[in-house]
N, C-alpha and C. Protein backbone atom coordinates (compact mmCIF):
# COMPACT_ATOMS: atom_id res chain seq x y z
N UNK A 1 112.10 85.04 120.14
CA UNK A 1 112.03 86.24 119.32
C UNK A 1 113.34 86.39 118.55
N UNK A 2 113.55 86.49 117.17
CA UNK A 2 114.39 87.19 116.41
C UNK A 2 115.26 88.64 117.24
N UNK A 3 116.43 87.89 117.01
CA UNK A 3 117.34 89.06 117.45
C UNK A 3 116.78 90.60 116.48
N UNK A 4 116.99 91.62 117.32
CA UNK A 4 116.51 92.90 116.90
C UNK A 4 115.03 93.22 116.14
N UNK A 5 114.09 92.32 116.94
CA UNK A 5 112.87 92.49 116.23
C UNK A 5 112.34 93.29 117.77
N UNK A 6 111.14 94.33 117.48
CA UNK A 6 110.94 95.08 118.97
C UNK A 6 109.27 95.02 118.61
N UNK A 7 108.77 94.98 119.42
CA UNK A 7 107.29 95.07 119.15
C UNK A 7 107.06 96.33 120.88
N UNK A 8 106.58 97.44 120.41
CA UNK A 8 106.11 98.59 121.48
C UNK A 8 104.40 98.14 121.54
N UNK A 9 103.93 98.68 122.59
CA UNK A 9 102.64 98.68 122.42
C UNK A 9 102.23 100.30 122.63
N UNK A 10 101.56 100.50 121.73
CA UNK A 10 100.76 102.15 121.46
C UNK A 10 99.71 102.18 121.80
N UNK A 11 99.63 103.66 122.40
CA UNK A 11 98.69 103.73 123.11
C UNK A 11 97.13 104.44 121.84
N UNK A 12 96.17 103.84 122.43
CA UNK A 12 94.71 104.34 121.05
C UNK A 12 94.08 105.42 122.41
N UNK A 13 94.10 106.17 121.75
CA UNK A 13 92.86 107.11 122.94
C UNK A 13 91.39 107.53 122.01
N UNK A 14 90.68 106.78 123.03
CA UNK A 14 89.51 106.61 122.84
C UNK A 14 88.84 108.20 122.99
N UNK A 15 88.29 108.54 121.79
CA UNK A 15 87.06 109.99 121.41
C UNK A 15 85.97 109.70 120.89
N UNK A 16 84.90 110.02 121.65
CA UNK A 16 83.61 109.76 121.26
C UNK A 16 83.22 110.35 120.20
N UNK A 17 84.38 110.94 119.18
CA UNK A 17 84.08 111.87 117.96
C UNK A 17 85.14 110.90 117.14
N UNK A 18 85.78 110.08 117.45
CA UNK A 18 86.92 109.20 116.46
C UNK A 18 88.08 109.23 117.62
N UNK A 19 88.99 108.38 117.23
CA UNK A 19 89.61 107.65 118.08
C UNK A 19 90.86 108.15 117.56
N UNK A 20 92.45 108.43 118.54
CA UNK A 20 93.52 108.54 118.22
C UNK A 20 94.64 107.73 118.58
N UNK A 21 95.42 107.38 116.94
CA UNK A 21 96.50 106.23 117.28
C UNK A 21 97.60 106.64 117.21
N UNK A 22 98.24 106.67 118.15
CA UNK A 22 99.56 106.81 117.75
C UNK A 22 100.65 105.86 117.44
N UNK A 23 102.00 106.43 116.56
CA UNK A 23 102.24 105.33 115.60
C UNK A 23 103.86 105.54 116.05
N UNK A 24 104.65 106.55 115.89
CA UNK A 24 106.29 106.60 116.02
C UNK A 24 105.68 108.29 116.39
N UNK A 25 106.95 108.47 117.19
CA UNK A 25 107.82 109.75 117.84
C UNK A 25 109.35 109.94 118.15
N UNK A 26 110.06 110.77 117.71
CA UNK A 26 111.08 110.66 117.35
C UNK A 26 112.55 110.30 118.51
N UNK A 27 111.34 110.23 119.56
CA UNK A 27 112.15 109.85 120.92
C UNK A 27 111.62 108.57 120.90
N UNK A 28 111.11 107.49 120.15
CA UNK A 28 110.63 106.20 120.08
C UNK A 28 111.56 105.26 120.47
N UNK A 29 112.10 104.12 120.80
CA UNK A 29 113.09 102.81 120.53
C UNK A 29 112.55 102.63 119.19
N UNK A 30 113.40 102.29 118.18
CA UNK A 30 113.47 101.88 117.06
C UNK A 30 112.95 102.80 115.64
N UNK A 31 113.02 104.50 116.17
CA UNK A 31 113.09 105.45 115.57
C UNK A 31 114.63 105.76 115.01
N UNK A 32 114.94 105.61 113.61
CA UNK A 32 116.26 106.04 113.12
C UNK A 32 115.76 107.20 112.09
N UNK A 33 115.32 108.10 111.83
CA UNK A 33 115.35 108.78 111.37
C UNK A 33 113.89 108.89 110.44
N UNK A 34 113.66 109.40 109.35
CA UNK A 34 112.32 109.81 108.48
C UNK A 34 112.65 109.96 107.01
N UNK A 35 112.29 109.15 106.21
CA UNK A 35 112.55 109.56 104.99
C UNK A 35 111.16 109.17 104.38
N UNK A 36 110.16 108.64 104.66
CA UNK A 36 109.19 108.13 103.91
C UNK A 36 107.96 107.50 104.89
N UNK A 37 106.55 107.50 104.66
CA UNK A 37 105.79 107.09 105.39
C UNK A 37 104.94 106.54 104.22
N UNK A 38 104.56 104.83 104.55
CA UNK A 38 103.50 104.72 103.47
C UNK A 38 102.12 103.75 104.02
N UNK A 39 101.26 103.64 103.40
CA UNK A 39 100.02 103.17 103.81
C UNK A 39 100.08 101.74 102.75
N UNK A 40 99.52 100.65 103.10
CA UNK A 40 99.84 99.64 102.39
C UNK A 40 98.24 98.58 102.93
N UNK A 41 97.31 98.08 102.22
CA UNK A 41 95.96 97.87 102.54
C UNK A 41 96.33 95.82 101.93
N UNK A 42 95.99 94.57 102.67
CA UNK A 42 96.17 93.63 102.69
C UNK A 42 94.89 92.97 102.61
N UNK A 43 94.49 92.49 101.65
CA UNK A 43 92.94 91.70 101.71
C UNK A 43 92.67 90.98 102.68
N UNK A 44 91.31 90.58 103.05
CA UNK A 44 91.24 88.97 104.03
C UNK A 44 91.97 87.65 103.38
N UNK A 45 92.62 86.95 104.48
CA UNK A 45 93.35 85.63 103.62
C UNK A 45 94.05 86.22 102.89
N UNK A 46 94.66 87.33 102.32
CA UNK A 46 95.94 87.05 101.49
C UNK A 46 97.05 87.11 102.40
N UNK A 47 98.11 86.79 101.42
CA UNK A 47 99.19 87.02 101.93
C UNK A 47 100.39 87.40 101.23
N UNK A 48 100.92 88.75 101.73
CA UNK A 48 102.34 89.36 101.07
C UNK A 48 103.72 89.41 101.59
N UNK A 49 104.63 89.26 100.08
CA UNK A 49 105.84 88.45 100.86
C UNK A 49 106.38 87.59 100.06
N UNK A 50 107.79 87.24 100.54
CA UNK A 50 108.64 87.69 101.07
C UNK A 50 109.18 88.73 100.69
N UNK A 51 109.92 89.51 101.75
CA UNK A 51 110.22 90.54 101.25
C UNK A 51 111.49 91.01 101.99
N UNK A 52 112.90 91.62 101.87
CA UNK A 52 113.91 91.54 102.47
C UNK A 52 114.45 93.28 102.81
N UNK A 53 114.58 93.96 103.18
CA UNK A 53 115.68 95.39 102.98
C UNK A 53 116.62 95.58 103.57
N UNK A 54 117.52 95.37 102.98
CA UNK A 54 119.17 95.31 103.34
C UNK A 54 119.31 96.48 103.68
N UNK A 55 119.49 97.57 104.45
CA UNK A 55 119.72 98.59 104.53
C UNK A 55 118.59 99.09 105.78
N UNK A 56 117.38 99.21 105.48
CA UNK A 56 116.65 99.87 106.00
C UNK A 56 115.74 99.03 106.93
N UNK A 57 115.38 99.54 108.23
CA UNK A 57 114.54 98.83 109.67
C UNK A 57 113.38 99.29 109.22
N UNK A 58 112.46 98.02 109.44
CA UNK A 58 111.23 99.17 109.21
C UNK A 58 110.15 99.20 110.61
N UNK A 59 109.53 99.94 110.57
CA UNK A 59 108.07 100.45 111.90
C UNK A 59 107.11 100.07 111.37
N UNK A 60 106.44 99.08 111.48
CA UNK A 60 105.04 98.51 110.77
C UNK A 60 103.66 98.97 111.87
N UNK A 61 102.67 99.64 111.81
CA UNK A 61 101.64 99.58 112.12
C UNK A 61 100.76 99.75 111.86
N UNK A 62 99.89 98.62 112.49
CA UNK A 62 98.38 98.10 112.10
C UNK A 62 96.92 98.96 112.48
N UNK A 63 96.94 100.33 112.11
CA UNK A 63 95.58 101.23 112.52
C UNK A 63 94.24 100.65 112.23
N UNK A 64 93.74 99.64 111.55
CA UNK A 64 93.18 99.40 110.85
C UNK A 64 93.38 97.73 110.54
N UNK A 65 92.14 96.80 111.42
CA UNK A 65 92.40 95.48 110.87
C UNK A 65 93.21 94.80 111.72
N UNK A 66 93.69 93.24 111.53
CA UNK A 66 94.37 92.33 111.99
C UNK A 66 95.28 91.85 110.82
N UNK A 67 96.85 92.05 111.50
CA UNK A 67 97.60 91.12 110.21
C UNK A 67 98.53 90.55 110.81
N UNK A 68 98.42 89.38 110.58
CA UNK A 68 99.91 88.06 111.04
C UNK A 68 101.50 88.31 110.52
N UNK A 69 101.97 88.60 110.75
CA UNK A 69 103.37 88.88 110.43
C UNK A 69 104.13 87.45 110.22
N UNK A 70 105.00 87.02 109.64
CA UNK A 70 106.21 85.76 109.96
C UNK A 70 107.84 86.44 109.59
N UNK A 71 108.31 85.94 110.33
CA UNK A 71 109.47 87.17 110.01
C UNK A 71 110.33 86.05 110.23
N UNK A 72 111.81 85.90 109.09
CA UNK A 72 112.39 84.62 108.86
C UNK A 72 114.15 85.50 109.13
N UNK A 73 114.64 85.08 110.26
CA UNK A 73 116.15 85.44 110.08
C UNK A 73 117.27 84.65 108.92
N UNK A 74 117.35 85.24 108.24
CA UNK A 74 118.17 84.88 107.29
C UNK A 74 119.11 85.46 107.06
N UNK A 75 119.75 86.00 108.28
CA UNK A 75 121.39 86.61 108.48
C UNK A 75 121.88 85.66 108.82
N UNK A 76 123.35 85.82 108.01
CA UNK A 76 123.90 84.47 108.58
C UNK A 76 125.04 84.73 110.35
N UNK A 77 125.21 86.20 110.10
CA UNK A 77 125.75 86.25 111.42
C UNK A 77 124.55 86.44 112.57
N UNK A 78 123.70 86.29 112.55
CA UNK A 78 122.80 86.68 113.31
C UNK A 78 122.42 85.56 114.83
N UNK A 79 122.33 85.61 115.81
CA UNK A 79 122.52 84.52 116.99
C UNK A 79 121.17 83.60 116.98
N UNK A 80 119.79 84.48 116.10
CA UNK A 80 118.73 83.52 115.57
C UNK A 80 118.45 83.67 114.09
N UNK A 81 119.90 83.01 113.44
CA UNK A 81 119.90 82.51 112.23
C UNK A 81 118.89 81.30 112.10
N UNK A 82 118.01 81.65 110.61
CA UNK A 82 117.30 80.46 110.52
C UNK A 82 115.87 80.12 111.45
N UNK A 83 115.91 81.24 112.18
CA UNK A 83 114.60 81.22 113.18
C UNK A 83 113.34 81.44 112.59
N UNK A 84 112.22 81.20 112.65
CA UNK A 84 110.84 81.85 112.18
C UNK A 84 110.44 82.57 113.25
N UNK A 85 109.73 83.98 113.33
CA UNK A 85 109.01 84.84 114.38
C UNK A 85 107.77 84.90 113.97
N UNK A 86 106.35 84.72 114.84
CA UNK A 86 105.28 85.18 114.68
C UNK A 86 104.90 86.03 114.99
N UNK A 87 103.87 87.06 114.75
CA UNK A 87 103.21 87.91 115.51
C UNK A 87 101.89 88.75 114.88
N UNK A 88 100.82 88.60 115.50
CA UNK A 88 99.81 89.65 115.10
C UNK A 88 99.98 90.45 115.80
N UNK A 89 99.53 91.87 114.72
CA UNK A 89 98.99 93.42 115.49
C UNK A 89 98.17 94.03 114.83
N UNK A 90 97.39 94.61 115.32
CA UNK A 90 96.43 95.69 115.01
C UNK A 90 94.97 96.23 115.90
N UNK A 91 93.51 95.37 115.47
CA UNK A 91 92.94 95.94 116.85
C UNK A 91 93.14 95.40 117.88
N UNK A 92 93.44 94.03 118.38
CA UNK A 92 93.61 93.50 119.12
C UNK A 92 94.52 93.66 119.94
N UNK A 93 95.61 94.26 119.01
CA UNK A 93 96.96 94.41 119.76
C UNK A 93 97.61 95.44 119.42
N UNK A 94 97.50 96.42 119.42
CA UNK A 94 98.12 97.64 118.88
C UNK A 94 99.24 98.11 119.54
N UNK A 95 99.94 97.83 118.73
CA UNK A 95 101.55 97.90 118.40
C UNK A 95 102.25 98.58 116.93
N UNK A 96 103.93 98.98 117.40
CA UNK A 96 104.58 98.85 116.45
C UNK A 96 105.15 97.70 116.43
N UNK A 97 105.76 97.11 115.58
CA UNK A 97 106.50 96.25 114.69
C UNK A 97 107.94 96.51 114.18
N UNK A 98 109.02 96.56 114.91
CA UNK A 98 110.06 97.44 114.41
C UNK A 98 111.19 96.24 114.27
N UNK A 99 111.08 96.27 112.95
CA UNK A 99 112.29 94.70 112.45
C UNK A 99 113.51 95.31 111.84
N UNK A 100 114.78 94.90 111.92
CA UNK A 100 116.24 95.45 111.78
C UNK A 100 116.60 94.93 110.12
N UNK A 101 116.98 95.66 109.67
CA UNK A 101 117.52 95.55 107.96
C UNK A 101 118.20 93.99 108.02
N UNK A 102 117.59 93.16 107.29
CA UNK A 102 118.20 92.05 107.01
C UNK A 102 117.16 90.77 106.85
N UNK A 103 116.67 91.08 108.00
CA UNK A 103 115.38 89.73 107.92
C UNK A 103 114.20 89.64 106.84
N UNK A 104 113.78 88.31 106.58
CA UNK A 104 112.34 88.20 105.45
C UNK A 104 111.08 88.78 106.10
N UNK A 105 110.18 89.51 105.73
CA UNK A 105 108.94 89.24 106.44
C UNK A 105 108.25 88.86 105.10
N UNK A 106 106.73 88.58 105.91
CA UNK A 106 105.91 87.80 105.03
C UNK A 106 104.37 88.12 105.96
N UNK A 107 103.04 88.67 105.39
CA UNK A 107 102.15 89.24 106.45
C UNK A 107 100.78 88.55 105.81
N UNK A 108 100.19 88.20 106.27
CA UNK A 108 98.39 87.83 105.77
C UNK A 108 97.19 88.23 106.48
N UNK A 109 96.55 89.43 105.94
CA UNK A 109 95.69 89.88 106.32
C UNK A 109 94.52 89.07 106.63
N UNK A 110 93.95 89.45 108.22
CA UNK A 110 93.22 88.45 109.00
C UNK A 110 91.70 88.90 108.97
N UNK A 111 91.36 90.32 109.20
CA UNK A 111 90.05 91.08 108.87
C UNK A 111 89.89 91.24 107.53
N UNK A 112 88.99 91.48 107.75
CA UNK A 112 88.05 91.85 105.59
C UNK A 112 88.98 92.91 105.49
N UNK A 113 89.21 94.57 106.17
CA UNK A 113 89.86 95.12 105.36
C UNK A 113 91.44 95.45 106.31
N UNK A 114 92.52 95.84 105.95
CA UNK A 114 93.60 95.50 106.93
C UNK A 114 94.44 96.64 106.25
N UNK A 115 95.05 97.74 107.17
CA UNK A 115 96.25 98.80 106.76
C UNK A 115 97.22 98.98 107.19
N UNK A 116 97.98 98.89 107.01
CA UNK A 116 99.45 98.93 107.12
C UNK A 116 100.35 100.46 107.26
N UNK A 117 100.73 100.80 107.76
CA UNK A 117 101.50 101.73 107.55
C UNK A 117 102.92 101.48 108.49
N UNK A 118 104.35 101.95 107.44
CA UNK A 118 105.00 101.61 107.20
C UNK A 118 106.20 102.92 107.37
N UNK A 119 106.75 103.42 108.45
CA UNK A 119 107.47 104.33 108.85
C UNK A 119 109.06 104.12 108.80
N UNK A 120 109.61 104.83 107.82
CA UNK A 120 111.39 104.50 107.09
C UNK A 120 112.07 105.53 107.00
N UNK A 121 113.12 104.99 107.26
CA UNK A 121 114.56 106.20 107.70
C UNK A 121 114.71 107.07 106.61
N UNK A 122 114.88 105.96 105.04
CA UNK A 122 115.07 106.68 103.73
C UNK A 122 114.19 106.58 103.10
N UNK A 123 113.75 107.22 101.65
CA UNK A 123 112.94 107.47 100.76
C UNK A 123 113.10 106.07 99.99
N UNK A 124 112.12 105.52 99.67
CA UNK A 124 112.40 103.86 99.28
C UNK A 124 112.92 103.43 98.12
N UNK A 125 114.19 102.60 98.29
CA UNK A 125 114.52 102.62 97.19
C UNK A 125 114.07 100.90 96.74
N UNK A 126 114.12 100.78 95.31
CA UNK A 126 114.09 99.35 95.16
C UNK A 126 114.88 98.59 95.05
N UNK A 127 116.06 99.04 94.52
CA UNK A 127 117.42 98.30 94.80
C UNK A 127 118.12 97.91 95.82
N UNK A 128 117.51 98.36 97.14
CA UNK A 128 117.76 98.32 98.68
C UNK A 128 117.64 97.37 99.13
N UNK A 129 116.18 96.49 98.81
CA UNK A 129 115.43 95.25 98.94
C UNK A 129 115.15 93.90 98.15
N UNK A 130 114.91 92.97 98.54
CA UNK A 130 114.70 91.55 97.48
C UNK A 130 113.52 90.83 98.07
N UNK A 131 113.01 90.65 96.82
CA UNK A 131 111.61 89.93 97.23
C UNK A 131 111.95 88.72 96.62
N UNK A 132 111.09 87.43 97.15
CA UNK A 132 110.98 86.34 97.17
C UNK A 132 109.52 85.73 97.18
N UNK A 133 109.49 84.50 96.43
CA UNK A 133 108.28 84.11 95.93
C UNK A 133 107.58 83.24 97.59
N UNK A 134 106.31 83.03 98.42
CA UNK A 134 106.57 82.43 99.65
C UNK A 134 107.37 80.90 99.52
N UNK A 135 106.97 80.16 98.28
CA UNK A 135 107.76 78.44 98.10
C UNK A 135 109.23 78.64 98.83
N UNK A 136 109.73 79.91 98.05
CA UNK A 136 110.86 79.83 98.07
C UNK A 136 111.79 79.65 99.64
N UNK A 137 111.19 80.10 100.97
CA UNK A 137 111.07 80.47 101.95
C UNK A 137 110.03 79.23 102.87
N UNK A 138 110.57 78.30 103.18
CA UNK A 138 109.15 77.50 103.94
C UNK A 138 108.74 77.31 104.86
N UNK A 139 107.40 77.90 104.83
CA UNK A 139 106.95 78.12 105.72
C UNK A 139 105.24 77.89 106.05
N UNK A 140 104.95 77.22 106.91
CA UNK A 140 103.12 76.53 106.45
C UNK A 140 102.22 77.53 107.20
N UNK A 141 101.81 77.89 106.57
CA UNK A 141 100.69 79.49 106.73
C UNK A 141 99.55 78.36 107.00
């Protein structure tokens, strides 16, 4: 595993009227604060990415669907510099996803429809982050 990558497992409570997921609480591991919450929907077979935020950790979870994560350390002080991480979450495995400001991720939605939501300290900026084309990054999906 990538230094400072945390994967929690959340609990779904099952209602015979709809079902409840829970996602972050502010007494969480890998809760730093709230500035932004967003929903982000991944086709079957695609895949989005790379993508970097210098600054900001993010809480990824999967309510909705199956999505493969690859998460590439590309800190150079980091003790798994250069590492690749795998991981699916969503129905199968319902979890957060909580990766530390610095690393690539890269995600490919595994079900027909797949959602994302995406829990951040600050209000998003774009100058914070760097995206990358996948060539650029190699890695065999």
């Amino acid at each position: 595993m990538i230094d400072g990558i945390l994967i929690t497992p959340l609990k779904r409570i099952h209602h015979p009227k709809g079902d409840v997921f829970h996602a972050m609480k502010a007494s969480s591991e890998g809760f730093s604060g709230f500035g932004e919450a967003y929903f982000s929907v991944i086709n079957h077979g695609e895949i989005k990415g790379w993508k970097r935020h210098n600054r900001l950790g993010l809480n990824i979870v999967v309510p909705v669907g199956e999505i493969q994560f690859v998460i590439f350390d590309g800190r150079e002080a980091s003790p798994t510099h250069g590492i690749f991480s795998k991981t699916c979450i969503g129905k199968d495995n319902y979890s957060r996803l909580t990766l530390p400001p610095g690393v690539w991720v890269a995600f490919r939605g595994l079900d027909v429809w797949n959602l994302l939501l995406n829990i951040i300290a600050e209000e998003h900026d774009y100058a914070e982050s760097d995206n990358a084309e996948l060539s650029e990054i190699p890695y065999e999906w």
